[in-house]
Protein backbone atom coordinates (compact mmCIF):
# COMPACT_ATOMS: atom_id res chain seq x y z
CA UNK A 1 127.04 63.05 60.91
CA UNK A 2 126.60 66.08 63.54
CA UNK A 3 123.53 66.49 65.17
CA UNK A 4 121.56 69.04 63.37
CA UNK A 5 121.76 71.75 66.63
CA UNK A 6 125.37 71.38 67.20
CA UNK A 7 127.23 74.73 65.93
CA UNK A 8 129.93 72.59 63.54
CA UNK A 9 132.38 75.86 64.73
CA UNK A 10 132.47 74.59 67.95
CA UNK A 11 135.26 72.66 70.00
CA UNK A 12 133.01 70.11 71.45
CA UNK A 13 135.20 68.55 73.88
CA UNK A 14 135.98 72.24 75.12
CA UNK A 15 132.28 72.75 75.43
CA UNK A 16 131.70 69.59 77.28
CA UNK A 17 134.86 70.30 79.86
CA UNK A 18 132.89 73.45 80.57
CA UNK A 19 129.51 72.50 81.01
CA UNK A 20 130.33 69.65 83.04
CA UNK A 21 132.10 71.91 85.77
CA UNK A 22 128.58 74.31 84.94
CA UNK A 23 126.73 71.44 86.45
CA UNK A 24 129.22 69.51 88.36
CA UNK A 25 128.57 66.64 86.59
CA UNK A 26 130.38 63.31 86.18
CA UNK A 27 131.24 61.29 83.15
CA UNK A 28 131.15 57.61 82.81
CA UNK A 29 131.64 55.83 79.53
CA UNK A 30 131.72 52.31 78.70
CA UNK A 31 134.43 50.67 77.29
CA UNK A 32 132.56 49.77 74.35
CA UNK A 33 131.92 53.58 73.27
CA UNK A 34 133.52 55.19 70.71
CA UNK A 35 136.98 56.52 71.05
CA UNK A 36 136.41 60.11 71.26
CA UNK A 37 133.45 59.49 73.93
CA UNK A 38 136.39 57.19 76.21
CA UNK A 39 138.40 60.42 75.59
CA UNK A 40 136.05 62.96 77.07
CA UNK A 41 135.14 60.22 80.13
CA UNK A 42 136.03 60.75 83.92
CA UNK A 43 135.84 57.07 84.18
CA UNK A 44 135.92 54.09 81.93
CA UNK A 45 134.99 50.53 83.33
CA UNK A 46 132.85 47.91 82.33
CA UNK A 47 129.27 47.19 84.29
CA UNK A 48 130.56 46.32 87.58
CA UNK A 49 132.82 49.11 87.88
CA UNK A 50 130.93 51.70 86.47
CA UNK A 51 127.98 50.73 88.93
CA UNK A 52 130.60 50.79 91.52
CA UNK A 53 131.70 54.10 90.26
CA UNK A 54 128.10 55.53 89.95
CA UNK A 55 127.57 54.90 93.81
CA UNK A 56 130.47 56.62 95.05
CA UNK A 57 130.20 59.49 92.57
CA UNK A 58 129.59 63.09 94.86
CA UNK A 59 128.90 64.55 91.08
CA UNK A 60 125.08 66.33 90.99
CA UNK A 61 124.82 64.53 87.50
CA UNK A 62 125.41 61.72 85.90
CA UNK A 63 125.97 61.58 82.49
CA UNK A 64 126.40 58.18 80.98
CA UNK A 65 128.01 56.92 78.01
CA UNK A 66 126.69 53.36 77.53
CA UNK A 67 123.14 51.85 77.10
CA UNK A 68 119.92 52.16 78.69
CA UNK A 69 120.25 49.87 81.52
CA UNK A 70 123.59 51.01 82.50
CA UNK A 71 122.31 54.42 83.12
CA UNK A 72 119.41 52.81 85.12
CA UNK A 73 121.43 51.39 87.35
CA UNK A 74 122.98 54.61 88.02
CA UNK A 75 119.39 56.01 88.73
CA UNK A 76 118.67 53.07 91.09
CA UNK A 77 121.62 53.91 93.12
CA UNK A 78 121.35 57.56 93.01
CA UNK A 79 117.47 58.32 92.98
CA UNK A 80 118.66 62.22 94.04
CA UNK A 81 121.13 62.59 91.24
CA UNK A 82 119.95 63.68 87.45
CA UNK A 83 121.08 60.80 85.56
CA UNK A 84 121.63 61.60 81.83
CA UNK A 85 121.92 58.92 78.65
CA UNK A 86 122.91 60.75 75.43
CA UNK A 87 120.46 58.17 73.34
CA UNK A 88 117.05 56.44 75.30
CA UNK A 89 117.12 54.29 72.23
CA UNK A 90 120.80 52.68 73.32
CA UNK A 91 119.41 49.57 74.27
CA UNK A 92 120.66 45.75 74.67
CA UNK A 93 119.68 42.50 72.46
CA UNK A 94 119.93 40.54 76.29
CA UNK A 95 117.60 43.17 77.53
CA UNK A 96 115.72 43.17 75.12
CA UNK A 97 115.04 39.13 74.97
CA UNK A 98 113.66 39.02 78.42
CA UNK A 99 110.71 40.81 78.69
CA UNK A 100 110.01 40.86 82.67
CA UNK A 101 106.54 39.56 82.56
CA UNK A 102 107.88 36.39 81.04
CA UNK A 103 110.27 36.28 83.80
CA UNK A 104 108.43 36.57 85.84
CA UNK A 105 106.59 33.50 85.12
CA UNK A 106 109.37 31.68 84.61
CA UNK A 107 110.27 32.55 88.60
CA UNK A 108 107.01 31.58 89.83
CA UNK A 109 107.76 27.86 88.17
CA UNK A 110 110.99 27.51 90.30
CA UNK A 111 109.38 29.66 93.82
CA UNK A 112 112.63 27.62 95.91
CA UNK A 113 115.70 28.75 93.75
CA UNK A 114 117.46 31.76 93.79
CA UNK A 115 117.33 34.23 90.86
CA UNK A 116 120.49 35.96 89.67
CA UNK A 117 120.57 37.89 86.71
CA UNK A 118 122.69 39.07 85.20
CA UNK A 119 123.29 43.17 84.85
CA UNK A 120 122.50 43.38 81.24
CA UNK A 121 118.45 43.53 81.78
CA UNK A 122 115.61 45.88 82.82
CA UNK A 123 114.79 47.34 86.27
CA UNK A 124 111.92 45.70 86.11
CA UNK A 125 113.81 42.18 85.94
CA UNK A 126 116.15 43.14 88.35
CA UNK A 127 113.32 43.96 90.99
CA UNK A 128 112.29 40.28 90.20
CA UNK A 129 115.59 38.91 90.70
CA UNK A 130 117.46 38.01 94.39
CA UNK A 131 120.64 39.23 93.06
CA UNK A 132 122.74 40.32 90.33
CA UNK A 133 126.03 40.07 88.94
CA UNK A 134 128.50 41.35 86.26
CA UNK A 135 131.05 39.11 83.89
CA UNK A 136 133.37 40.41 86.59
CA UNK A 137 131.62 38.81 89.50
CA UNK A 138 129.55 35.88 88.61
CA UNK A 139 131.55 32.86 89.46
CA UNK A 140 131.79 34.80 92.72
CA UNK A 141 127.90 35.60 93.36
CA UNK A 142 127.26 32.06 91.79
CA UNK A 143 129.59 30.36 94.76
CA UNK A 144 127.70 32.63 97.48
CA UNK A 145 124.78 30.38 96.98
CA UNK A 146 124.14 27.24 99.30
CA UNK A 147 124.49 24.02 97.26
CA UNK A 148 121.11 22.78 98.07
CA UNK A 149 119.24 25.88 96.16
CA UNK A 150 118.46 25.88 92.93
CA UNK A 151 119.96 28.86 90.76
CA UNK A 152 117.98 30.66 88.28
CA UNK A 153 120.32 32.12 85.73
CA UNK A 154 119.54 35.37 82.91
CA UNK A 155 119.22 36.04 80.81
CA UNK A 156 122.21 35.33 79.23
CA UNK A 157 123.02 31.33 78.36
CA UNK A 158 126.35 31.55 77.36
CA UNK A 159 127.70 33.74 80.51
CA UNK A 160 125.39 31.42 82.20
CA UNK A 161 127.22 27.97 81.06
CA UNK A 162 130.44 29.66 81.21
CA UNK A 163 129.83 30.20 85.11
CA UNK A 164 128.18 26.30 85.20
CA UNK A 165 131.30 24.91 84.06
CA UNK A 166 134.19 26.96 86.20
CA UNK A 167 131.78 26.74 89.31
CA UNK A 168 130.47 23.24 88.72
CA UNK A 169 126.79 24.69 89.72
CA UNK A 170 123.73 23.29 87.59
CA UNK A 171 121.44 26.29 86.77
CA UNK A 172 119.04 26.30 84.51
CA UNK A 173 119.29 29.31 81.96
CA UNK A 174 117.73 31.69 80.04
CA UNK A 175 118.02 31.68 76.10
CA UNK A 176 119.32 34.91 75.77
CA UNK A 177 122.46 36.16 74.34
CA UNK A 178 124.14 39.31 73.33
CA UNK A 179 123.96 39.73 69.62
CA UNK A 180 127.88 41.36 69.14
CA UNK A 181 128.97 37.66 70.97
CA UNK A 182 126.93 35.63 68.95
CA UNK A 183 128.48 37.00 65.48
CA UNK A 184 132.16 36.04 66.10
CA UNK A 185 133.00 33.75 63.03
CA UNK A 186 135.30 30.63 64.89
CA UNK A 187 136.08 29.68 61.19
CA UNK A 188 137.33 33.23 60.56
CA UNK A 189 138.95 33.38 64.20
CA UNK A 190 141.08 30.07 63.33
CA UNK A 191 142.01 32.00 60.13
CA UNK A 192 143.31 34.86 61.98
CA UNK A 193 145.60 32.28 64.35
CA UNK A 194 146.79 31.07 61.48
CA UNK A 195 148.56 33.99 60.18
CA UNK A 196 149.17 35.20 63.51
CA UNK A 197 150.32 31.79 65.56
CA UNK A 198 151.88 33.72 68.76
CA UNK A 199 149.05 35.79 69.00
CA UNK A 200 147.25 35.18 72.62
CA UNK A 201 143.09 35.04 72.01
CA UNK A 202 141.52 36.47 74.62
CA UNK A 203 137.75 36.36 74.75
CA UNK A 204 134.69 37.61 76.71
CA UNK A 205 132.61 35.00 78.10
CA UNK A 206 129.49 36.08 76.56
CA UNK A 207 131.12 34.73 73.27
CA UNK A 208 129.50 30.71 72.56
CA UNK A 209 131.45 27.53 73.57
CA UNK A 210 133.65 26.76 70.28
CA UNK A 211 135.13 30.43 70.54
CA UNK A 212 136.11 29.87 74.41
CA UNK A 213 137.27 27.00 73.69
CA UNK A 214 140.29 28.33 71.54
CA UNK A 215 140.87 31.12 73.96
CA UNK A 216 143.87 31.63 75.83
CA UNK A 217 142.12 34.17 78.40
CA UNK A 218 138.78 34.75 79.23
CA UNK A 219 137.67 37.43 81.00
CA UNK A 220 135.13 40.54 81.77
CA UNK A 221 136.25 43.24 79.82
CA UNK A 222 138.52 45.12 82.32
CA UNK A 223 139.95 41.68 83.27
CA UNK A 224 140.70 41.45 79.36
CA UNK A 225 142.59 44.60 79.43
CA UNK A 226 144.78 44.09 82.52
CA UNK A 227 145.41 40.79 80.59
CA UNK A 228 146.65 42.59 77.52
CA UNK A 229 148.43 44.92 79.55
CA UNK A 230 150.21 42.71 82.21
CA UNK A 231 151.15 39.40 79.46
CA UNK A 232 154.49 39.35 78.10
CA UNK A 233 153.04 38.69 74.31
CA UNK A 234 153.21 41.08 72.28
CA UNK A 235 149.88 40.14 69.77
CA UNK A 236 146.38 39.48 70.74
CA UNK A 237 142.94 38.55 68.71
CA UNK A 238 140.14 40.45 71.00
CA UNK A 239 136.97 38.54 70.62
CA UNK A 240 134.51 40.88 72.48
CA UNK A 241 133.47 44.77 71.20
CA UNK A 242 136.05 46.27 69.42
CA UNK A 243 135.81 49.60 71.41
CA UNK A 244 138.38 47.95 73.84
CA UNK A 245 140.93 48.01 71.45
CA UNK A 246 141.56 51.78 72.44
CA UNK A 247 142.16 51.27 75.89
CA UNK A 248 144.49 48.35 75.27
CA UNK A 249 146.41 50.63 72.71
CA UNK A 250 146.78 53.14 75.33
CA UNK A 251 147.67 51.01 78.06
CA UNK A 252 150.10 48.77 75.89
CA UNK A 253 151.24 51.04 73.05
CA UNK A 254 153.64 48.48 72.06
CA UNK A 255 151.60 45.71 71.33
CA UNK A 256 149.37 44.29 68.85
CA UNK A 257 145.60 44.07 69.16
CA UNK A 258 143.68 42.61 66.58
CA UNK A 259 139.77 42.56 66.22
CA UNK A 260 137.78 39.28 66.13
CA UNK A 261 136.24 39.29 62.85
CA UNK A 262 132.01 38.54 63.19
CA UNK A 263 130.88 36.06 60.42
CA UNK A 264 129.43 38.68 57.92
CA UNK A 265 131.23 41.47 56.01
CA UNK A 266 130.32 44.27 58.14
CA UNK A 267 130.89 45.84 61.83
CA UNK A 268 129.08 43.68 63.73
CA UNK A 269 131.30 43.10 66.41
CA UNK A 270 130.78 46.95 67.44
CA UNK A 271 127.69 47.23 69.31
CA UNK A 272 125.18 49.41 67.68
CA UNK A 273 123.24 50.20 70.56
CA UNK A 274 126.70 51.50 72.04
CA UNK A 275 127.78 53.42 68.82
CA UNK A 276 124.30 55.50 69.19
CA UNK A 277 126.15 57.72 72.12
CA UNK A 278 128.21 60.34 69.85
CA UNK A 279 130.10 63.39 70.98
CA UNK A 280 127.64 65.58 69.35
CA UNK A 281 124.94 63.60 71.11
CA UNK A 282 127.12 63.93 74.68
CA UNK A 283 126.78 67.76 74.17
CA UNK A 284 123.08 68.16 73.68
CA UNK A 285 122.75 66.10 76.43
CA UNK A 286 124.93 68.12 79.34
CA UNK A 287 123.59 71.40 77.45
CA UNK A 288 119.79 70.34 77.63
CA UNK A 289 120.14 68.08 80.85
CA UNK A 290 118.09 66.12 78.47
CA UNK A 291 117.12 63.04 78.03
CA UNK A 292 116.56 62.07 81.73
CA UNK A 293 116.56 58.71 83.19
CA UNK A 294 113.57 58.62 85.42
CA UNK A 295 111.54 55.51 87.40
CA UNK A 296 108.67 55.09 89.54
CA UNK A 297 110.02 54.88 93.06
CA UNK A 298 108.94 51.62 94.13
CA UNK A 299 110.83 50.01 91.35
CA UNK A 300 113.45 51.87 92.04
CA UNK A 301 113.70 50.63 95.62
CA UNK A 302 113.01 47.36 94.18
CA UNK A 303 115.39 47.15 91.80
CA UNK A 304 118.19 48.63 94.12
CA UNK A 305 118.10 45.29 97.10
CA UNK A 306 120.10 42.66 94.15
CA UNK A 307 121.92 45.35 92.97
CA UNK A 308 122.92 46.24 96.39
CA UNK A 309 123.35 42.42 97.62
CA UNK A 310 126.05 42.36 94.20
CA UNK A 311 128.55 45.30 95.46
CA UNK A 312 128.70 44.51 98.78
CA UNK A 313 129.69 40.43 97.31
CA UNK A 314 132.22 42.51 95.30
């Protein structure tokens, strides 16, 4: 459905090319958005390189196509820039389960270990934390720490025991987890390999233990696609967000991607935090330079030392 001020006569993506040079303005889109919002980016990536792509960006404005603590961590790294998020309500069920005061106390019980959380949460728990990392980076950030700390690890537990066991690190964990993961059906995935035996799985490691445990690749989601793209098979079942799929069409337009199917008849393995961004939504956005990301400063510095600590690990 268009949004209710968007002339329907107009050639959105036009309108978009134009205001973006209007305001010299950069976008950056997840690869979990919707097709036509990948197809109107600047860049794609997933967390770690769109952070990396934020800092480097010489754009006045930053619109971005993802969820709400994505484009905060564009506004922590560019506290000059306007940083614009088509939807404030594009949130994140890992965000969302750890509420920084009770993070906060959970730190103070373990003062001696080192906190690293993991992108997908607040500013606010990011200020709290020593450093973060991506699905890209973990192992990596998780092996920078001396053996005789203690790790802290949010707030997701299945990234988290993913890390434990290809690192050999004991952390303890946070009980969080990402709600698209969670619904992947491993009854309905072994149906799928059934009918499709030389099809490679390839899964994120947010996804629980039983589904990694079939997989033939796991991966961050741009290490999924260069996967899909650089393999010599020709099929693959994607168990993360099916927004991917594009990408790995258009990289690989002779191959075979199939979804993961989630364990109830709907489209639960889209996001729908992500699928809140639209192209209608995109345009109101650049046109009205509204809705704003915006954050006290002292968070902001705050939040920016583990971020910062992260890229230059990366």
């Amino acid at each position: 459905m268009q949004d209710p001020h968007v002339d329907p006569s107009l050639d959105l993506e036009e309108e978009i090319l134009r205001l973006k040079k209007e305001r010299n303005a950069v976008i950056l889109a997840h690869y979990y958005q919707d097709s036509e919002v990948q197809d109107v980016a600047d860049f794609i990536g997933d967390s770690l390189q769109l952070a990396q792509a934020a800092k480097k960006t010489q754009a006045d404005v930053i619109l971005f196509c993802g969820v709400h603590f994505m484009a905060e961590t564009a506004k922590i790294l560019n506290p000059d820039k306007v940083v614009l998020l088509p939807d404030l309500d594009a949130g994140c069920s890992l965000e969302a389960g750890c509420p920084p005061e009770k993070f906060r106390r959970w730190r103070a019980q373990h003062p001696d270990a080192v906190a690293i959380s993991y992108i997908n949460c607040s500013a606010e728990v990011k200020a709290a934390s020593d450093i973060i990392c991506t699905s890209s980076n973990a192992e990596k950030i998780v092996a920078s720490v001396p053996k005789e700390k203690k790790i802290l690890f949010a707030p997701d537990k299945n990234l988290g025991r993913y890390v434990m066991k290809k690192t050999g690190r004991d952390m303890l964990l946070w009980q969080g987890s990402c709600i698209v993961h969670e619904t992947f059906s491993e009854r309905k995935l072994l149906g799928i390999k059934t009918r499709h035996p030389d099809a490679k799985i390839i899964a994120h490691p947010e996804c629980e233990d039983p589904l990694l445990a079939m997989a033939d690749f796991i991966g961050s989601t741009s290490a999924l696609l260069k996967y899909a793209t650089e393999s010599p098979a020709n099929e693959f079942i994607v168990v993360t967000e099916a927004g991917i799929i594009h990408q790995m069409e258009k990289a690989a337009p002779g191959k075979t991607f199939i979804p993961a199917p989630p364990n109830a008849n709907c489209n639960c393995n889209e996001c729908p935090f992500m699928r809140l961004n639209t192209l209608e939504k995109l345009y109101v956005c650049m046109r009205d330079m509204s809705p704003r990301l915006e954050m006290p400063e002292a968070l902001r510095a705050a939040a920016a030392l583990p971020i910062e600590r992260m890229l230059s690990l990366s």
